[in-house]
Protein backbone atom coordinates (compact mmCIF):
# COMPACT_ATOMS: atom_id res chain seq x y z
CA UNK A 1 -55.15 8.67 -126.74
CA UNK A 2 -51.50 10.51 -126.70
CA UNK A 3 -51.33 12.55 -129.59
CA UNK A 4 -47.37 12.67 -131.18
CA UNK A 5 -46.36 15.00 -133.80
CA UNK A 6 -43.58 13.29 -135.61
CA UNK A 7 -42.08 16.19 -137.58
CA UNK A 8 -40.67 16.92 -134.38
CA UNK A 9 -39.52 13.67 -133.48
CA UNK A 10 -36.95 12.29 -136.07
CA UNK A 11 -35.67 8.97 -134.33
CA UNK A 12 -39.41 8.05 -133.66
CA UNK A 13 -40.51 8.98 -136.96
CA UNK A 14 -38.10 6.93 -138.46
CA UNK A 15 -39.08 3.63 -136.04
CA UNK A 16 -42.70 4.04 -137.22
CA UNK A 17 -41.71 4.22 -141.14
CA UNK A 18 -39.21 0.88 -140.19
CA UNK A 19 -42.35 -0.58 -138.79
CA UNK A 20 -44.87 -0.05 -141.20
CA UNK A 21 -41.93 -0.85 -143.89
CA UNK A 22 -41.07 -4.46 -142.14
CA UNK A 23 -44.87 -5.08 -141.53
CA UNK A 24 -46.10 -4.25 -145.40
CA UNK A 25 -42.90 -6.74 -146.41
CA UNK A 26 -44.32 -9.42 -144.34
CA UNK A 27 -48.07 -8.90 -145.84
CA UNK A 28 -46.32 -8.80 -149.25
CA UNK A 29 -44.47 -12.47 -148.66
CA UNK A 30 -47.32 -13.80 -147.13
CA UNK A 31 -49.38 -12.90 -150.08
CA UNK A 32 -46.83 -14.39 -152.57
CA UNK A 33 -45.20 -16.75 -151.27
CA UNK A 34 -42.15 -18.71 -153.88
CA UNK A 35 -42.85 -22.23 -152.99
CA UNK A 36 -40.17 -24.43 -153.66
CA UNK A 37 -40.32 -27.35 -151.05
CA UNK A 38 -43.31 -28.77 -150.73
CA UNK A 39 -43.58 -32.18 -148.94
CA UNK A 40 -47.04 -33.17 -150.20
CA UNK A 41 -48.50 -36.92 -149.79
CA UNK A 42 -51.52 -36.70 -150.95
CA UNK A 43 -53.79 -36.20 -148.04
CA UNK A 44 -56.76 -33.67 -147.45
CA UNK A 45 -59.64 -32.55 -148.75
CA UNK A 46 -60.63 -33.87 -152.65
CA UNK A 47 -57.60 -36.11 -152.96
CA UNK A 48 -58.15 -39.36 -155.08
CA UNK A 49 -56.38 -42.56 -155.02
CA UNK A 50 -55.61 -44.21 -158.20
CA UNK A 51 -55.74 -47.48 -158.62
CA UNK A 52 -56.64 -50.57 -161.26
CA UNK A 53 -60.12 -49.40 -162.01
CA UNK A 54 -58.93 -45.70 -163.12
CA UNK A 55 -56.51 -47.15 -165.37
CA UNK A 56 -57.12 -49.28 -168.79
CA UNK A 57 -54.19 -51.09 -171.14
CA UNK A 58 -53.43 -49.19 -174.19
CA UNK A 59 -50.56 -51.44 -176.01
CA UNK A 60 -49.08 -53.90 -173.42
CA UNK A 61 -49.92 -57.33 -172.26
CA UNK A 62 -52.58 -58.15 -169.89
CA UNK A 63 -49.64 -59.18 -167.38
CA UNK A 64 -47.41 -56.15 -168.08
CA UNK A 65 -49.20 -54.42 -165.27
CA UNK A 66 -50.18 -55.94 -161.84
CA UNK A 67 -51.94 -53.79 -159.54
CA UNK A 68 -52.21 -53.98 -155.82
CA UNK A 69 -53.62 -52.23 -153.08
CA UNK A 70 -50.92 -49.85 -152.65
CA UNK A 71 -49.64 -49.39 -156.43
CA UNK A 72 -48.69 -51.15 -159.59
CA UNK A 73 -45.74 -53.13 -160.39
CA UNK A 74 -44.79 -53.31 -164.81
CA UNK A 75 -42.94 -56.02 -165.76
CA UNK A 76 -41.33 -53.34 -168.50
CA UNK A 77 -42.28 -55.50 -171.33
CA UNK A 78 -43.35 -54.71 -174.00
CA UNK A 79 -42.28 -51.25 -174.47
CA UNK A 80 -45.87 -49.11 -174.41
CA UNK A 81 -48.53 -47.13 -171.62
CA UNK A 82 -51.42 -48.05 -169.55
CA UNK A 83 -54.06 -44.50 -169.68
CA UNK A 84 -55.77 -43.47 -166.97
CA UNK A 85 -59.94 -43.87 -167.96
CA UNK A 86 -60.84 -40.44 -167.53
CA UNK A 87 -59.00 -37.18 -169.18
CA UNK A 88 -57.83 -34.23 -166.64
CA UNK A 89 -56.89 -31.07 -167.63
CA UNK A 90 -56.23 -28.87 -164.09
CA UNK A 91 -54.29 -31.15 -160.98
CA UNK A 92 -51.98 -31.98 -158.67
CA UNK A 93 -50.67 -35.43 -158.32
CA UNK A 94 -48.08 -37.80 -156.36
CA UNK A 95 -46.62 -40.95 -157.22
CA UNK A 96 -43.85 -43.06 -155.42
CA UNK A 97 -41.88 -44.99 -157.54
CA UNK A 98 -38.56 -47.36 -157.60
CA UNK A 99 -36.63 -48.81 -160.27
CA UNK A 100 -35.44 -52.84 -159.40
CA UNK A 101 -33.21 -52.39 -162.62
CA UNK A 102 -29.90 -50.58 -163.17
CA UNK A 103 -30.57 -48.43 -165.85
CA UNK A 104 -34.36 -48.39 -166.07
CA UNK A 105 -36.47 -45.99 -167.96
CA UNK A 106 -40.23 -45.29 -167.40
CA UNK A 107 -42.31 -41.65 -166.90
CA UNK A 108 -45.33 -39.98 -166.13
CA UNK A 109 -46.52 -38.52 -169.33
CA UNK A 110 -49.50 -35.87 -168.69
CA UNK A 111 -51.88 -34.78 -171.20
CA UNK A 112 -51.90 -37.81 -173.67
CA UNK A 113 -54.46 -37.09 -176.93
CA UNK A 114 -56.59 -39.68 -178.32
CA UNK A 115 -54.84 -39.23 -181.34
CA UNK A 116 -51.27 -40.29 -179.50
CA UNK A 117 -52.82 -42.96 -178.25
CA UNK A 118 -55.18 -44.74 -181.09
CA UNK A 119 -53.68 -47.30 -183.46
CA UNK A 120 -50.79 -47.49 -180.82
CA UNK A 121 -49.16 -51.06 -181.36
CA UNK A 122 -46.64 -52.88 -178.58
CA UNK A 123 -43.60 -51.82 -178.34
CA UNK A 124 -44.70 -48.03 -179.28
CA UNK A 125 -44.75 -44.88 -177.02
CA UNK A 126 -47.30 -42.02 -177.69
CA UNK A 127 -46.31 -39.69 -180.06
CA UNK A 128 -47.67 -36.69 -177.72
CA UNK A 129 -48.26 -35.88 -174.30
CA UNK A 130 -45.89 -33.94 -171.99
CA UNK A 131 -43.76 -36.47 -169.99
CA UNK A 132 -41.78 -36.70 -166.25
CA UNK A 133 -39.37 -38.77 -166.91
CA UNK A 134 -38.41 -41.44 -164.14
CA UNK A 135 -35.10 -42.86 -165.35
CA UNK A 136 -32.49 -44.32 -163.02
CA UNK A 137 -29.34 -43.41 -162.49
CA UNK A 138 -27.16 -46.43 -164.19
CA UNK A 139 -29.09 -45.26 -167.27
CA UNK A 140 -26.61 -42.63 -167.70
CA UNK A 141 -23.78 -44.79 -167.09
CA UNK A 142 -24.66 -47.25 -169.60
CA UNK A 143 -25.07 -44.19 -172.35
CA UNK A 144 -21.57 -43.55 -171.10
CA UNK A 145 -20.09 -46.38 -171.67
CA UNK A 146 -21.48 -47.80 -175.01
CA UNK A 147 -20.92 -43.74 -176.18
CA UNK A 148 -17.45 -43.15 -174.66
CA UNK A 149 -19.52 -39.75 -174.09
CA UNK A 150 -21.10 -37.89 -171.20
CA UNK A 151 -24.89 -37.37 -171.13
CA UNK A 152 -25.46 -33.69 -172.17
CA UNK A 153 -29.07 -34.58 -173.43
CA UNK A 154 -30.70 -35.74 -170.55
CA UNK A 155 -30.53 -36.18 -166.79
CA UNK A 156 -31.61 -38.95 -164.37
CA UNK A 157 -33.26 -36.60 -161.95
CA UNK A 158 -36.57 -35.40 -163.06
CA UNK A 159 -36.53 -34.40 -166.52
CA UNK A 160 -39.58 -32.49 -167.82
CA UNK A 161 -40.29 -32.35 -171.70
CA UNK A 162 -42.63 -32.85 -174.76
CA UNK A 163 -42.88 -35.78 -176.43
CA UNK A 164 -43.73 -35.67 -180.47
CA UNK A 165 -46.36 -33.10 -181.61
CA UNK A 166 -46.56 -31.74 -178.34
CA UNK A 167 -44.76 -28.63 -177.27
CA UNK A 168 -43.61 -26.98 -174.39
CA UNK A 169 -41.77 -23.88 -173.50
CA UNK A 170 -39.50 -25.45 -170.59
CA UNK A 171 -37.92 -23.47 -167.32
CA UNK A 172 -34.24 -23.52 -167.20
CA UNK A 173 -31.96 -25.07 -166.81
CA UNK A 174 -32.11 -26.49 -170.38
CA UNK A 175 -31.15 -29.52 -172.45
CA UNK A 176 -28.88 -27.87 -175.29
CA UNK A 177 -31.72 -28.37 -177.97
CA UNK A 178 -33.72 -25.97 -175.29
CA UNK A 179 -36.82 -28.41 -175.48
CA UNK A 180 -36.61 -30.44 -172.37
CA UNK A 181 -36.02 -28.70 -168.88
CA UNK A 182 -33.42 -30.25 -166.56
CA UNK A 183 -33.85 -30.23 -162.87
CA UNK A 184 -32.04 -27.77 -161.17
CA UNK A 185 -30.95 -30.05 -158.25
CA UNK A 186 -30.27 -33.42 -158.43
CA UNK A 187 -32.30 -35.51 -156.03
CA UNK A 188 -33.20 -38.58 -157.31
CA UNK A 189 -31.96 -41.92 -154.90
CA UNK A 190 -31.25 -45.04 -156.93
CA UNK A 191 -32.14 -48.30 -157.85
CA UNK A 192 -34.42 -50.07 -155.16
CA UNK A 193 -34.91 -47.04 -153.50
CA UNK A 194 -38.49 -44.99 -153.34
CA UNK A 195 -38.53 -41.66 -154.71
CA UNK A 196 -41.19 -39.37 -154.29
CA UNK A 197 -42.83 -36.60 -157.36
CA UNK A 198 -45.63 -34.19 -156.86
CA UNK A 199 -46.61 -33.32 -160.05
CA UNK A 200 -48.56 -29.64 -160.39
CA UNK A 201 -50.53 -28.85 -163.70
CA UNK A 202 -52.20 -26.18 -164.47
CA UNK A 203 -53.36 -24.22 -167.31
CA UNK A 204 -50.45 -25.49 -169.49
CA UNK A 205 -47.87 -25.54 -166.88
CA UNK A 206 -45.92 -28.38 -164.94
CA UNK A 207 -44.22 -28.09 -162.21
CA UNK A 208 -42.07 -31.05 -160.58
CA UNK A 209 -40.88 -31.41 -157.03
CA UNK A 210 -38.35 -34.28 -156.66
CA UNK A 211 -38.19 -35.44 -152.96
CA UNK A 212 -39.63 -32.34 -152.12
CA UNK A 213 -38.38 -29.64 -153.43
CA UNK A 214 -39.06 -28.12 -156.94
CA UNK A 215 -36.16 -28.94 -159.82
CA UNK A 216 -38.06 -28.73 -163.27
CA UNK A 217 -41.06 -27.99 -165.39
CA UNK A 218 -42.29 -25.81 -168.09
CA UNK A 219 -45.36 -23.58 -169.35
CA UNK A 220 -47.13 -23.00 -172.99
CA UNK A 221 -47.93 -26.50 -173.28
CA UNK A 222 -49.87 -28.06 -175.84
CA UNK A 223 -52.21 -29.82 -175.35
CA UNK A 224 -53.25 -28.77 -172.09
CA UNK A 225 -55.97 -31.73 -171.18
CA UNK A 226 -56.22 -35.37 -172.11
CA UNK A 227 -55.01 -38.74 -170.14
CA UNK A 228 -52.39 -39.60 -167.72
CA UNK A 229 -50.10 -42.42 -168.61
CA UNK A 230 -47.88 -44.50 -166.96
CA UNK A 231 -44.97 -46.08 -169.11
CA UNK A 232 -43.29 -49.49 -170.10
CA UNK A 233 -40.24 -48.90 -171.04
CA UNK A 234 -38.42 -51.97 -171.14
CA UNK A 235 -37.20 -52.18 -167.31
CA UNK A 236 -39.29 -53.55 -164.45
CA UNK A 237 -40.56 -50.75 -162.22
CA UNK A 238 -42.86 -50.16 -159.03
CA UNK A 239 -45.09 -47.21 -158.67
CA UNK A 240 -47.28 -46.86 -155.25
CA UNK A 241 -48.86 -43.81 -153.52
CA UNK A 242 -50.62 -42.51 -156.91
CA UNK A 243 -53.37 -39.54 -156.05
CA UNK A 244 -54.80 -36.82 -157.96
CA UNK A 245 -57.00 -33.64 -156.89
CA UNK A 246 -58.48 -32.16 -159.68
CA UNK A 247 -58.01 -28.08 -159.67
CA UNK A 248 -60.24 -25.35 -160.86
């Protein structure tokens, strides 16, 4: 071994304290990495699909919802949820989904109560939960047009936001009644075309990634467990791809 004594060797000295500097910064990214694409399909290790026998009707008609091997198709009528059978409190999840309507509504809502969803009657949505919204884009247009006003409420690109007793503190950007966190790119493709969400939640927070890459979410939400729904919102709709992987 070559011993070198660098208090008499300036310009080495300072290449060893770039070196160590550069390598420590690397350890430090690798360590915490900001993840903000993420092109996730649902594959791996303790990935679930979902499919007809982990859902059950909570107010629609026994033909609102027709399932298939790849995903569900909802007529849109009546207005009102299908629950998934078992409550989840920690996951991940993905979910492909098109709109065959100008204008059509629908969402994801996470963490549904029992008490949003008993005594629920057609043409009702539950009166808690946190939902991601899946609304297509000549949604907004129609608001325009029968308002004469543009949409400063919501978006048509991954909306995030709690629904009734439910709360949520949301990540910017904001709706202006700072309740319901707008996506921070706008990504969605429109009608007849498949979009893709993975859904994170954990310990009371959501995260959404919109064709990959993260636009919206929130944290402090309450409740933090209870059902997945999907939802009939007047507008036929197709969902396929839908997994879950429960977290710790």
């Amino acid at each position: 071994m070559v011993s070198v004594d660098l208090s008499r060797a300036p310009l080495l000295r300072s290449i060893v304290v770039l070196g160590v500097f550069v390598w420590t910064s690397i350890l430090v990214a690798e360590e915490s990495p900001v993840v903000t694409k993420a092109d996730i399909e649902g594959t791996g290790p303790g990935w679930k699909t979902l499919g007809e026998s982990d859902f059950m009707n909570v107010n629609t008609d026994p033909d609102t919802w027709t399932w298939s091997e790849t995903g569900v198709h909802c007529k849109g009528t009546p207005v009102g949820v299908t629950r998934s059978v078992k409550k989840y409190k920690n996951f991940e999840i993905v979910a492909d989904w098109k709109h065959l309507r100008s204008g059509g509504n629908s969402g994801i809502f996470l963490w549904a109560s029992d008490e949003a969803l008993t005594g629920l009657k057609p043409n009702q949505l539950p009166p808690g939960g946190i939902e991601v919204q899946v609304l297509d884009h000549g949604y907004a247009e129609q608001y325009e047009k029968q308002t004469g006003k543009k949409p400063d409420w919501f978006t048509t690109h991954g909306d995030v936001f709690p629904v009734g007793k439910s709360d949520m503190t949301p990540f910017p950007p904001t709706a202006p009644d700072k309740k319901r966190s707008f996506p921070k790119k706008n990504l969605s493709k429109g009608i007849n075309e498949w979009n893709h969400y993975y859904v994170r939640a954990i310990d009371g927070e959501v995260r959404l990634w919109v064709n990959g890459e993260q636009v919206s979410g929130g944290k402090n939400c309450t409740p933090d467990n209870g059902y997945l729904c999907l939802e009939s919102e007047g507008s036929p709709i197709e969902f396929k791809g839908l997994k879950i992987r429960e977290l710790p």
